[in-house]
PDB file of N, CA and C in Angstrom:
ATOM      1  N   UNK A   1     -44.645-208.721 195.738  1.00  0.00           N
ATOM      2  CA  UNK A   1     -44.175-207.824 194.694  1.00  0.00           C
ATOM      3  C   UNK A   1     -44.622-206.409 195.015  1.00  0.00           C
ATOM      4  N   UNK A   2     -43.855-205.615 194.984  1.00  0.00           N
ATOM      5  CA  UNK A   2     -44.124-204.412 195.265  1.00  0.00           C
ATOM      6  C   UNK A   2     -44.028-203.031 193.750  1.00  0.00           C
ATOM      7  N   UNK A   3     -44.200-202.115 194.265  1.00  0.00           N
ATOM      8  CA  UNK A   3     -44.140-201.291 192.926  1.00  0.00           C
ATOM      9  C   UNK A   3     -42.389-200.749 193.081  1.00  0.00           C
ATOM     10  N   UNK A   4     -41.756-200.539 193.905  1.00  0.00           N
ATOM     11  CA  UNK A   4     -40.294-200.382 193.812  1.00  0.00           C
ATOM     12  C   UNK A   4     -39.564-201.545 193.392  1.00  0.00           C
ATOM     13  N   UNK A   5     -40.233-202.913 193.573  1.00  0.00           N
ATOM     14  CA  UNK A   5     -39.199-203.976 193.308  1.00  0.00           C
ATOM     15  C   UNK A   5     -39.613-204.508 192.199  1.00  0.00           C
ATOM     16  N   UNK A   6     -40.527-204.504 191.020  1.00  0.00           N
ATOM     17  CA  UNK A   6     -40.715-204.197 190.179  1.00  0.00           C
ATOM     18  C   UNK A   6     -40.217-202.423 188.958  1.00  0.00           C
ATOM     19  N   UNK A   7     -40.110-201.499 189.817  1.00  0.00           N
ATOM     20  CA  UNK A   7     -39.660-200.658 189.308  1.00  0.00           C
ATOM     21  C   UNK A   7     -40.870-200.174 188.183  1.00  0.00           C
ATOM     22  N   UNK A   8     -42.454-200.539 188.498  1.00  0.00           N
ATOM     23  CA  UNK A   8     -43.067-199.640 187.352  1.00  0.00           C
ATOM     24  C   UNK A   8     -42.636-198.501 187.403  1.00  0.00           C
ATOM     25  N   UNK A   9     -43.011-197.709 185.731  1.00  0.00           N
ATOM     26  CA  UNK A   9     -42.709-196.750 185.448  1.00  0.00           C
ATOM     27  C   UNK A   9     -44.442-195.921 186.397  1.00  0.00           C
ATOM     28  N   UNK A  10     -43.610-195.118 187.370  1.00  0.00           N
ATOM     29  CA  UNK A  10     -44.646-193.966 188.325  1.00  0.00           C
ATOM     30  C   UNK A  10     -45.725-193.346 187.431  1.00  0.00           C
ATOM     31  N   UNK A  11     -44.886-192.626 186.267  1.00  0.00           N
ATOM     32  CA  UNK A  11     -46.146-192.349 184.716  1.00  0.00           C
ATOM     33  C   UNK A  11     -46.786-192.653 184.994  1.00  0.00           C
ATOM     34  N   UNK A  12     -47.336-194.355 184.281  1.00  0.00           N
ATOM     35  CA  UNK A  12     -48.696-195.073 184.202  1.00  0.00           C
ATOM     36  C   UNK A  12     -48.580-195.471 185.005  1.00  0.00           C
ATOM     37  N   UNK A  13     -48.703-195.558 186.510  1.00  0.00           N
ATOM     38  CA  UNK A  13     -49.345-195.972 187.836  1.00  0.00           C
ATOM     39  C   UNK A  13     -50.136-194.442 188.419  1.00  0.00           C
ATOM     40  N   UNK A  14     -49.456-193.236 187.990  1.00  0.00           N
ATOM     41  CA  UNK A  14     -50.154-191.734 188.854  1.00  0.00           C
ATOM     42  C   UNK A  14     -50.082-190.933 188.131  1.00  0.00           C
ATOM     43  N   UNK A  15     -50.094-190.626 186.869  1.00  0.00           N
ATOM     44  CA  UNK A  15     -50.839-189.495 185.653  1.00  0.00           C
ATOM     45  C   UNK A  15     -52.075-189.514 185.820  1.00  0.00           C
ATOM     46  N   UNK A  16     -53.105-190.792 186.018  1.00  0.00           N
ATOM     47  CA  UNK A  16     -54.215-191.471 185.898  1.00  0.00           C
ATOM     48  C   UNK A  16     -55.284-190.647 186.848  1.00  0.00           C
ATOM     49  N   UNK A  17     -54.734-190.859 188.264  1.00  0.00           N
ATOM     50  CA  UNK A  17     -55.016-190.245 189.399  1.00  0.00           C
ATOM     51  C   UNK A  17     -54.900-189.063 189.891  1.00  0.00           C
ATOM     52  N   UNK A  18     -53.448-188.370 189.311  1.00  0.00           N
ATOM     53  CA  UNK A  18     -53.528-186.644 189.952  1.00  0.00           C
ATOM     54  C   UNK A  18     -52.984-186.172 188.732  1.00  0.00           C
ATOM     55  N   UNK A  19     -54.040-186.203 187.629  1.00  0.00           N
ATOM     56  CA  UNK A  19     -53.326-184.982 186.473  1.00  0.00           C
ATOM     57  C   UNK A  19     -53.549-183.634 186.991  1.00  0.00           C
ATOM     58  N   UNK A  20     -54.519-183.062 188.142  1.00  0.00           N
ATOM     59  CA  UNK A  20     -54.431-181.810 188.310  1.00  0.00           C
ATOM     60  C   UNK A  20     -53.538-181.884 189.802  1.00  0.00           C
ATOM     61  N   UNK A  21     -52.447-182.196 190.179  1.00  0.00           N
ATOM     62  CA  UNK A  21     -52.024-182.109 190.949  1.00  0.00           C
ATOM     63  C   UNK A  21     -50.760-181.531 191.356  1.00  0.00           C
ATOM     64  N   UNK A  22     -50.467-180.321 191.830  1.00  0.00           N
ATOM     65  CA  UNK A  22     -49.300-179.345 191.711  1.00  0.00           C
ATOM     66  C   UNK A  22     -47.786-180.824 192.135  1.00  0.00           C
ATOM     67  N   UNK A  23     -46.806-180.581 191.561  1.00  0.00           N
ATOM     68  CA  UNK A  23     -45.505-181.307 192.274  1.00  0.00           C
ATOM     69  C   UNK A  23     -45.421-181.423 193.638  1.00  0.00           C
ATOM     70  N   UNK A  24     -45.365-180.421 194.148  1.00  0.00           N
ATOM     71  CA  UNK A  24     -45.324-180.527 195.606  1.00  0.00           C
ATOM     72  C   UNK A  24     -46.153-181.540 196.256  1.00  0.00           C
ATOM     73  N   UNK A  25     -47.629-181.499 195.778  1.00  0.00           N
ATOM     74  CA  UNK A  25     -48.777-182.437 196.230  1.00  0.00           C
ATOM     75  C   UNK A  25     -48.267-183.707 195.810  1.00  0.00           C
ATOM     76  N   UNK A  26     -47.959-183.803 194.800  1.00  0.00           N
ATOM     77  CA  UNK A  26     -46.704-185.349 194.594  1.00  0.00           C
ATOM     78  C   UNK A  26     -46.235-186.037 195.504  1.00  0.00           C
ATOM     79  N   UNK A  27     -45.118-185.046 195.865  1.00  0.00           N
ATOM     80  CA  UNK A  27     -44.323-185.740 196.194  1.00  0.00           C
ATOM     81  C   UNK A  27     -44.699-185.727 198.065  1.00  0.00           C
ATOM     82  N   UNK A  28     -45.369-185.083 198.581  1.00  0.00           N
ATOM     83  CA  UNK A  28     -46.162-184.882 199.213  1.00  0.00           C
ATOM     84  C   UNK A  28     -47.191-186.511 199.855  1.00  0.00           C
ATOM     85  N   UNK A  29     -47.730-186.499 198.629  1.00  0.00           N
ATOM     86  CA  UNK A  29     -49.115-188.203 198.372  1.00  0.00           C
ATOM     87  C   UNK A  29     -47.956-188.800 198.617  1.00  0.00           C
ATOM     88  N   UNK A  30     -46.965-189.168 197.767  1.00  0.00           N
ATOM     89  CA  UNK A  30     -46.153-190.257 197.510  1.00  0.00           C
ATOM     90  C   UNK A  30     -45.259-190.711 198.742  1.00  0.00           C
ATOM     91  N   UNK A  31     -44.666-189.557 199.861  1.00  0.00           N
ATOM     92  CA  UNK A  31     -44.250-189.388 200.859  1.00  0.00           C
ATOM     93  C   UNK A  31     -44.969-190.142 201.543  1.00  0.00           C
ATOM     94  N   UNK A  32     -46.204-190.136 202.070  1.00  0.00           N
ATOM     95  CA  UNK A  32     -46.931-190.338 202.807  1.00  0.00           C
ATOM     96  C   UNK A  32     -47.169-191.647 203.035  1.00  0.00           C
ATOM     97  N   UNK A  33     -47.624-192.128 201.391  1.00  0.00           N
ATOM     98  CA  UNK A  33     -47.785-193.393 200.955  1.00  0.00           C
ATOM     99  C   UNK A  33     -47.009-194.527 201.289  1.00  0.00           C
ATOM    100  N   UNK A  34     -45.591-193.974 201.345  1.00  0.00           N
ATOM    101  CA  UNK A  34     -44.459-195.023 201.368  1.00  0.00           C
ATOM    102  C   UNK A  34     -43.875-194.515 202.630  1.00  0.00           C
ATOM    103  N   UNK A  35     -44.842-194.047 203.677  1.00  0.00           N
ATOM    104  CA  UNK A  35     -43.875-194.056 205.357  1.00  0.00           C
ATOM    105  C   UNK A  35     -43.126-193.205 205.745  1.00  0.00           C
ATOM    106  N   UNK A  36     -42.405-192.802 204.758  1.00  0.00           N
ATOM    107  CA  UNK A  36     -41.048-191.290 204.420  1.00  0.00           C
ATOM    108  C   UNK A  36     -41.278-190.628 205.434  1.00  0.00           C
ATOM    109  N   UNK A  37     -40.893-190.511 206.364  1.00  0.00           N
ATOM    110  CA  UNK A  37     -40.816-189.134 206.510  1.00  0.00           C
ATOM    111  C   UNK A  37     -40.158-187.636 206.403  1.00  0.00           C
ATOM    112  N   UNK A  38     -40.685-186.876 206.471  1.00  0.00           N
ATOM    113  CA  UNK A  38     -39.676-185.331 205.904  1.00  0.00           C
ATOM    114  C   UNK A  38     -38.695-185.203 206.012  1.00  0.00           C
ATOM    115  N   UNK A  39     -38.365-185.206 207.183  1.00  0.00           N
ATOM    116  CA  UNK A  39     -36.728-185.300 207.250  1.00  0.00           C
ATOM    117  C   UNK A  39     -35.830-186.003 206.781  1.00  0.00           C
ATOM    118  N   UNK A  40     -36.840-187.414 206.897  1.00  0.00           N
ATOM    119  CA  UNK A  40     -35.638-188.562 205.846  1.00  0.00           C
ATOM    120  C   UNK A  40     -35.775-189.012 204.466  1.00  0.00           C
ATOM    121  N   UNK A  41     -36.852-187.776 203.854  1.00  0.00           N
ATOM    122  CA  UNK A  41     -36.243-187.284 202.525  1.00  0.00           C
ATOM    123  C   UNK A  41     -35.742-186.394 202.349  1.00  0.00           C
ATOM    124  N   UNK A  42     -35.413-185.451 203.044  1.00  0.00           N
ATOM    125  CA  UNK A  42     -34.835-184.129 203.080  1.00  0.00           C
ATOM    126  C   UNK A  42     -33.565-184.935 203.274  1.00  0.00           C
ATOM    127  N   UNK A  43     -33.099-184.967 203.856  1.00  0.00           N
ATOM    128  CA  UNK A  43     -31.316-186.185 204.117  1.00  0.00           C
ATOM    129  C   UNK A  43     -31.530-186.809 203.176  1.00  0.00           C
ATOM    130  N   UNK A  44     -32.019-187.596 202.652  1.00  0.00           N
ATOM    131  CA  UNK A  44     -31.695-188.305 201.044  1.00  0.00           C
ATOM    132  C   UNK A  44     -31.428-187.572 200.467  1.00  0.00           C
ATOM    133  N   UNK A  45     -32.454-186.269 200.135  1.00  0.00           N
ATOM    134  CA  UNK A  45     -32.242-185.417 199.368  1.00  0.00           C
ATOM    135  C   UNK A  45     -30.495-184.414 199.348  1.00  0.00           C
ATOM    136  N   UNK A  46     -29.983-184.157 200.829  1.00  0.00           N
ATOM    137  CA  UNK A  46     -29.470-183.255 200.831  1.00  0.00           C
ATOM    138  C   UNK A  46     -29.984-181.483 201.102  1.00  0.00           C
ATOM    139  N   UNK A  47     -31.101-181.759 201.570  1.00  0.00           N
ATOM    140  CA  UNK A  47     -31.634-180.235 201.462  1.00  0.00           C
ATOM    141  C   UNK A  47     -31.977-180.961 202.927  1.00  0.00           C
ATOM    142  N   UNK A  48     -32.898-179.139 203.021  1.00  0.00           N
ATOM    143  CA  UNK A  48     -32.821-178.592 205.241  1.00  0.00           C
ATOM    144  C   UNK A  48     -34.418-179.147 204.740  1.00  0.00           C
ATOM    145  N   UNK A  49     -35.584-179.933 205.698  1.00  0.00           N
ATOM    146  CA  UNK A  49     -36.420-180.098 205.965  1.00  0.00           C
ATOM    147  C   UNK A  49     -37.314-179.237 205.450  1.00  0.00           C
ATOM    148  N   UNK A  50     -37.026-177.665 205.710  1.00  0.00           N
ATOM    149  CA  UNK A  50     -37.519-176.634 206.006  1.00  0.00           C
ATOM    150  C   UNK A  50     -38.070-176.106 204.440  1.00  0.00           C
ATOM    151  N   UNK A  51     -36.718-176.557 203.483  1.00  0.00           N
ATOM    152  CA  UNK A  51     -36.795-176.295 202.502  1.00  0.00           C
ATOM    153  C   UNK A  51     -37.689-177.354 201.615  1.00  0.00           C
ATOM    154  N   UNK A  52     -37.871-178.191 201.998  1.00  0.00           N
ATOM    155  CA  UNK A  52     -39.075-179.658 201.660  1.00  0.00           C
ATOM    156  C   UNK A  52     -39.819-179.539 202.027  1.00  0.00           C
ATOM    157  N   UNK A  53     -40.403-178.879 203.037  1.00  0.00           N
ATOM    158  CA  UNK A  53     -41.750-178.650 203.257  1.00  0.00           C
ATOM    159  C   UNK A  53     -42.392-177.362 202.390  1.00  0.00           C
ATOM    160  N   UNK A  54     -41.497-176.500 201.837  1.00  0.00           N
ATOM    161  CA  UNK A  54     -41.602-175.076 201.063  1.00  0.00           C
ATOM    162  C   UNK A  54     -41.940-176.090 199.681  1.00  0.00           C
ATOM    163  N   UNK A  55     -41.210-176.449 199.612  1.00  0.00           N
ATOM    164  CA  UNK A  55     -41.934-177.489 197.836  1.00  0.00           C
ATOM    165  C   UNK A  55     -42.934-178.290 198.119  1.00  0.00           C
ATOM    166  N   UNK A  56     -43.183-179.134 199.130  1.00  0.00           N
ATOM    167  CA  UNK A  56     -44.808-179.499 199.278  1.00  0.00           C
ATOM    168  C   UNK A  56     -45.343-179.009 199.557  1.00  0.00           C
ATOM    169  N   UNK A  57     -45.164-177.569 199.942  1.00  0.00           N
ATOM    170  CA  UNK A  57     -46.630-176.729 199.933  1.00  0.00           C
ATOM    171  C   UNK A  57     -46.707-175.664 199.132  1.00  0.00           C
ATOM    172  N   UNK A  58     -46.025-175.627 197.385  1.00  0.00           N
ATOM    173  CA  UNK A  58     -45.796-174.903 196.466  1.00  0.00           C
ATOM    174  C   UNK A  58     -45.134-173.224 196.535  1.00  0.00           C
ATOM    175  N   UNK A  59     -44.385-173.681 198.139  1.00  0.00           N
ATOM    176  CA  UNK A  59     -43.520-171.980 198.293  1.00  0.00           C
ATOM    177  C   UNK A  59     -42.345-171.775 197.637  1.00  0.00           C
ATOM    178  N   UNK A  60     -41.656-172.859 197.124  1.00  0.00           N
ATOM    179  CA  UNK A  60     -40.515-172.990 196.652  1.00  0.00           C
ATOM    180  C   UNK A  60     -40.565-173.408 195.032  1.00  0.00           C
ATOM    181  N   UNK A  61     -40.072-172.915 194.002  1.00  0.00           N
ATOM    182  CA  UNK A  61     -39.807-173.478 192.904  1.00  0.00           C
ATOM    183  C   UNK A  61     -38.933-174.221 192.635  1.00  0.00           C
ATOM    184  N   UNK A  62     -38.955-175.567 191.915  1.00  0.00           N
ATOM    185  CA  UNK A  62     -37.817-176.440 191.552  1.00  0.00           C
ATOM    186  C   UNK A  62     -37.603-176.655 190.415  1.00  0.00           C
ATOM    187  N   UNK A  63     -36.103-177.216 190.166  1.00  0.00           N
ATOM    188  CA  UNK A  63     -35.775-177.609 188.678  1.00  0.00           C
ATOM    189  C   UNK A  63     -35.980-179.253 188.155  1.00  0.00           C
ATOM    190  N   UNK A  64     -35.950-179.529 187.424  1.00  0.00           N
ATOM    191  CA  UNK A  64     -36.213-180.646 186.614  1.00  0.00           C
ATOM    192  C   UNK A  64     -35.249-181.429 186.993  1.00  0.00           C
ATOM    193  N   UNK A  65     -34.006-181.125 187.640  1.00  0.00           N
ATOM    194  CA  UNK A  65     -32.847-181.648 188.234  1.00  0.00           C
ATOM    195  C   UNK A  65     -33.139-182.519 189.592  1.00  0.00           C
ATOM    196  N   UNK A  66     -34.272-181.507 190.663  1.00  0.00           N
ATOM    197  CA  UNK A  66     -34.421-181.302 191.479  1.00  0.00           C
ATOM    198  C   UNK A  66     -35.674-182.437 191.711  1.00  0.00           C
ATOM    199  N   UNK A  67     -36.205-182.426 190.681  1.00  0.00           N
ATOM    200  CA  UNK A  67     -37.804-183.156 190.465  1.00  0.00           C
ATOM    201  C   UNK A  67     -36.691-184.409 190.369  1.00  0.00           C
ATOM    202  N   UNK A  68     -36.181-185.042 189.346  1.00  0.00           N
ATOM    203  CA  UNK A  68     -35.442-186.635 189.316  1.00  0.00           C
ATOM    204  C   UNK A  68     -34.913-186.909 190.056  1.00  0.00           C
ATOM    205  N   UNK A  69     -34.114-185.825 191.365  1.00  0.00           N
ATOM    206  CA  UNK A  69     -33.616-186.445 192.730  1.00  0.00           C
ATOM    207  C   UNK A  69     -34.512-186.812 193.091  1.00  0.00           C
ATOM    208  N   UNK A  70     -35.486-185.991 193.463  1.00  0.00           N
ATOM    209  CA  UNK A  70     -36.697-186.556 194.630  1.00  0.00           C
ATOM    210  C   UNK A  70     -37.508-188.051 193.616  1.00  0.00           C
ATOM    211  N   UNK A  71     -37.632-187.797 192.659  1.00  0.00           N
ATOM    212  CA  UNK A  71     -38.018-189.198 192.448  1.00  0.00           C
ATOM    213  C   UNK A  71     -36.573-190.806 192.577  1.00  0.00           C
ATOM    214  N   UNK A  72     -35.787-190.150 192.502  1.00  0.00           N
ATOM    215  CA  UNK A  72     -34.618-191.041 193.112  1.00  0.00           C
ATOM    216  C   UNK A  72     -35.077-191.702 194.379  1.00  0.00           C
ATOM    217  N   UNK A  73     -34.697-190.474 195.305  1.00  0.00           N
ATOM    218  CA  UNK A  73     -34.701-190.323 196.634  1.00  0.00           C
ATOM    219  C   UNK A  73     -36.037-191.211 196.823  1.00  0.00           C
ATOM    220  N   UNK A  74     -37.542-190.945 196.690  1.00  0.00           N
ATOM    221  CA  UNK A  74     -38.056-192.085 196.372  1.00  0.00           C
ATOM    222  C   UNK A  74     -38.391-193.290 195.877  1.00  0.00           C
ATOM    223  N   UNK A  75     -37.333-193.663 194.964  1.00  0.00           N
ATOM    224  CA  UNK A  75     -37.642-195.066 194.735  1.00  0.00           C
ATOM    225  C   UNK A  75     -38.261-195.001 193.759  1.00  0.00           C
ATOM    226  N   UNK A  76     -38.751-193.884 192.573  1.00  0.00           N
ATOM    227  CA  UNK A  76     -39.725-194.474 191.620  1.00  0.00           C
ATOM    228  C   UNK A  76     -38.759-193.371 190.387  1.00  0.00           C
ATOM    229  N   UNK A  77     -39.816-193.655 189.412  1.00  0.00           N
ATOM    230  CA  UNK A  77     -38.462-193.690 187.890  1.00  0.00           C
ATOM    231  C   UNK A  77     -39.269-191.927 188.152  1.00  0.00           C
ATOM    232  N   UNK A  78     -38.607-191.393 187.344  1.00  0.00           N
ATOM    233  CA  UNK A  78     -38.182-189.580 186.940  1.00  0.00           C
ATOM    234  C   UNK A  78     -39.473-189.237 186.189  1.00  0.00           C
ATOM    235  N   UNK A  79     -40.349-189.851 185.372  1.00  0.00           N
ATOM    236  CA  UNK A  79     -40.819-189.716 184.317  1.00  0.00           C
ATOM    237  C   UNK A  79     -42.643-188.841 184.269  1.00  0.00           C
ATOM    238  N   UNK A  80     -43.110-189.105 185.453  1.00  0.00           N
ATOM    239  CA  UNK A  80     -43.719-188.418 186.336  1.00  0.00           C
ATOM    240  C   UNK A  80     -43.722-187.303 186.930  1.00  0.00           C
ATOM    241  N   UNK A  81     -42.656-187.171 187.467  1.00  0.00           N
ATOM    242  CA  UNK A  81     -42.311-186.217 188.440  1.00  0.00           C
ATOM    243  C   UNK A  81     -42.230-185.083 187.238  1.00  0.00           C
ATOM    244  N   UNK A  82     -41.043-185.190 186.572  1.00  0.00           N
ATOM    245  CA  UNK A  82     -41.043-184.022 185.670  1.00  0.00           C
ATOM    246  C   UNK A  82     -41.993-183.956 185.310  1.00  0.00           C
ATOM    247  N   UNK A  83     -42.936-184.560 184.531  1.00  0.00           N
ATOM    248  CA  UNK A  83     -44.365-184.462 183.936  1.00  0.00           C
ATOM    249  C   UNK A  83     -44.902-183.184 184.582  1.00  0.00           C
ATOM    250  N   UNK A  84     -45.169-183.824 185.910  1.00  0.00           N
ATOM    251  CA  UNK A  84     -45.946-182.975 186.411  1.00  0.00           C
ATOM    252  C   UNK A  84     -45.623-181.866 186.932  1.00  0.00           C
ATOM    253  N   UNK A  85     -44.527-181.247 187.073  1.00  0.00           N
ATOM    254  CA  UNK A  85     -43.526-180.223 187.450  1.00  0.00           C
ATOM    255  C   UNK A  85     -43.545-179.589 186.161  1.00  0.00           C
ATOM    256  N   UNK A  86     -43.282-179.693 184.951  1.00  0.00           N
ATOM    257  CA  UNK A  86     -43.763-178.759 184.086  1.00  0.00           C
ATOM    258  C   UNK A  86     -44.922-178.875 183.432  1.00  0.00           C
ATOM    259  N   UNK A  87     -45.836-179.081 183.663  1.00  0.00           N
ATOM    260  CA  UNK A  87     -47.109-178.570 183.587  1.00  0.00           C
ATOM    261  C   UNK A  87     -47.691-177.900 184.213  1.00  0.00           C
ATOM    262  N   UNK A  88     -47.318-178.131 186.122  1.00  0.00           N
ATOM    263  CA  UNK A  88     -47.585-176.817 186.806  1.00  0.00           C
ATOM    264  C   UNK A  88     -47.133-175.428 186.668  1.00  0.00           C
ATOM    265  N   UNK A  89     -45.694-175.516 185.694  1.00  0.00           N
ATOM    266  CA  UNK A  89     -44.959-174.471 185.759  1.00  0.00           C
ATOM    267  C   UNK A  89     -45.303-173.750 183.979  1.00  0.00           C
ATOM    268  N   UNK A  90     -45.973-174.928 183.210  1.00  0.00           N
ATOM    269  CA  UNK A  90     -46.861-174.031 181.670  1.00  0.00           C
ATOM    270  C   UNK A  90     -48.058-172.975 182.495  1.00  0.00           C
ATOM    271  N   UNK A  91     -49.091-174.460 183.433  1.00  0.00           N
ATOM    272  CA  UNK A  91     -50.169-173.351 183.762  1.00  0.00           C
ATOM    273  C   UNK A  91     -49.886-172.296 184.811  1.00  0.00           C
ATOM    274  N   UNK A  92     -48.924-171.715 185.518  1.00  0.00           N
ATOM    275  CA  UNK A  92     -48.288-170.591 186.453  1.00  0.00           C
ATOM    276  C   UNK A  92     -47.891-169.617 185.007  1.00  0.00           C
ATOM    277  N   UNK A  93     -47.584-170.236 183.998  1.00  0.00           N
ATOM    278  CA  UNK A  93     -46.958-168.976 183.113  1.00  0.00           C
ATOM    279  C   UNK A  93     -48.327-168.606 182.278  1.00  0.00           C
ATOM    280  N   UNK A  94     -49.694-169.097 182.326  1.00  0.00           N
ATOM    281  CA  UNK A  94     -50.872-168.632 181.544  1.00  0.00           C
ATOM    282  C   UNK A  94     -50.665-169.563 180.099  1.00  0.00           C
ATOM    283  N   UNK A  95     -49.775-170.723 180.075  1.00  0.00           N
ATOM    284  CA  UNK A  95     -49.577-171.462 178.351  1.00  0.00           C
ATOM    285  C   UNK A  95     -50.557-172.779 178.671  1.00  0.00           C
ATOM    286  N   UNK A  96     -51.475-172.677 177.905  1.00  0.00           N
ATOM    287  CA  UNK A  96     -52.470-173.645 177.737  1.00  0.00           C
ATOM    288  C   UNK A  96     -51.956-174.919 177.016  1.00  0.00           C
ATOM    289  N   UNK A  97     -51.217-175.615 177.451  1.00  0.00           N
ATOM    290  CA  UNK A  97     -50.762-176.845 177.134  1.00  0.00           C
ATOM    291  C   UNK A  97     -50.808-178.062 178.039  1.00  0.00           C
ATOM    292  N   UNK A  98     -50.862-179.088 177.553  1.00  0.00           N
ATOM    293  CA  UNK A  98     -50.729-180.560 178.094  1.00  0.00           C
ATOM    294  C   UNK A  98     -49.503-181.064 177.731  1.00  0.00           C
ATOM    295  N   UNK A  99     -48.693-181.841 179.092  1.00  0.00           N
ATOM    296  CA  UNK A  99     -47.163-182.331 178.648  1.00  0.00           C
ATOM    297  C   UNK A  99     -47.559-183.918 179.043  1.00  0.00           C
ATOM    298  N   UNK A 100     -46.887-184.570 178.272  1.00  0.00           N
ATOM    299  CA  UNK A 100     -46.904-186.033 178.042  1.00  0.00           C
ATOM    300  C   UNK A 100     -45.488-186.383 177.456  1.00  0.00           C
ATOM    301  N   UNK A 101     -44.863-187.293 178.795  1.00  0.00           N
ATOM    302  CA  UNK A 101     -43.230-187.314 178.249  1.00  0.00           C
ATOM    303  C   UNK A 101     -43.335-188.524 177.523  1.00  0.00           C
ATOM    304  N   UNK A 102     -42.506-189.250 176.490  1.00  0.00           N
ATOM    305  CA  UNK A 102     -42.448-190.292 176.322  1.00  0.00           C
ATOM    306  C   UNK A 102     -41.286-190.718 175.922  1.00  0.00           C
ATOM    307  N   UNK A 103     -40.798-191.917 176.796  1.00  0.00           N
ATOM    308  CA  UNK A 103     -39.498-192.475 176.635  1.00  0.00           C
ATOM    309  C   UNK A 103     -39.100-192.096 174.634  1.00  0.00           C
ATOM    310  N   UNK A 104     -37.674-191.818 175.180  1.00  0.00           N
ATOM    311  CA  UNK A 104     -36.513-192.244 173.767  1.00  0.00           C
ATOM    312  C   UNK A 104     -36.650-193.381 172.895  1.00  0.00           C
ATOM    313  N   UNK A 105     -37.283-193.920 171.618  1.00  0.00           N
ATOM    314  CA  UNK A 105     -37.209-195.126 171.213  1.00  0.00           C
ATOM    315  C   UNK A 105     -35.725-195.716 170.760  1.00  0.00           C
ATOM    316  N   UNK A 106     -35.382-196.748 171.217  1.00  0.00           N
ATOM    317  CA  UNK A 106     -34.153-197.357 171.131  1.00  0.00           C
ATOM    318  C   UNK A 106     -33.599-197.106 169.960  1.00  0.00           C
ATOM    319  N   UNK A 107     -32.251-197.127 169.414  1.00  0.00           N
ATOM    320  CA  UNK A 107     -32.200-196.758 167.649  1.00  0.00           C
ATOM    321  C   UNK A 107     -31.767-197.923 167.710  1.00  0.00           C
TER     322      UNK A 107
END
């Protein structure tokens, strides 16, 4: 059993471990973790290498659009990624806040 073939939610498996951890460093760990290499998330992705290495090393800003591909593109659910993509982007603007997403409850 693995964590993709199960499909945990990424959230509660890595909030735990890198709450101070910029996006880039994310997706970065997570890359690493699972073999990826740059280029062949950059081709999943659709973007130049060049430009994936500029977001793992916080030169590039991304959108929330941009954050749920790459968690696509990896294999793990969205819910994380954004997390942590706007919280780096409250503390870059000086707003002293904590973000904690939590699923839609079913109606």
């Amino acid at each position: 059993m693995t964590t993709k073939t199960h499909l945990l939610k990424a959230r509660e498996v890595l909030i735990p471990t890198i709450a101070n951890t910029t996006f880039g460093e994310l997706v970065r760990s997570i890359r690493f973790c699972d073999e990826v290499k740059q280029a062949e998330l950059a081709r999943r992705l659709k973007v130049s290498r060049q430009f994936l290495n500029a977001v793992e090393f916080g030169k590039s800003q991304v959108s929330l659009d941009f954050a749920k591909r790459v968690a696509d593109g990896l294999g793990y659910s969205p819910e994380a990624f954004a997390e942590i993509l706007i919280q780096e982007q409250l503390q870059k603007a000086g707003i002293p806040c904590k973000v904690s997403l939590k699923p839609n409850s079913a109606d």
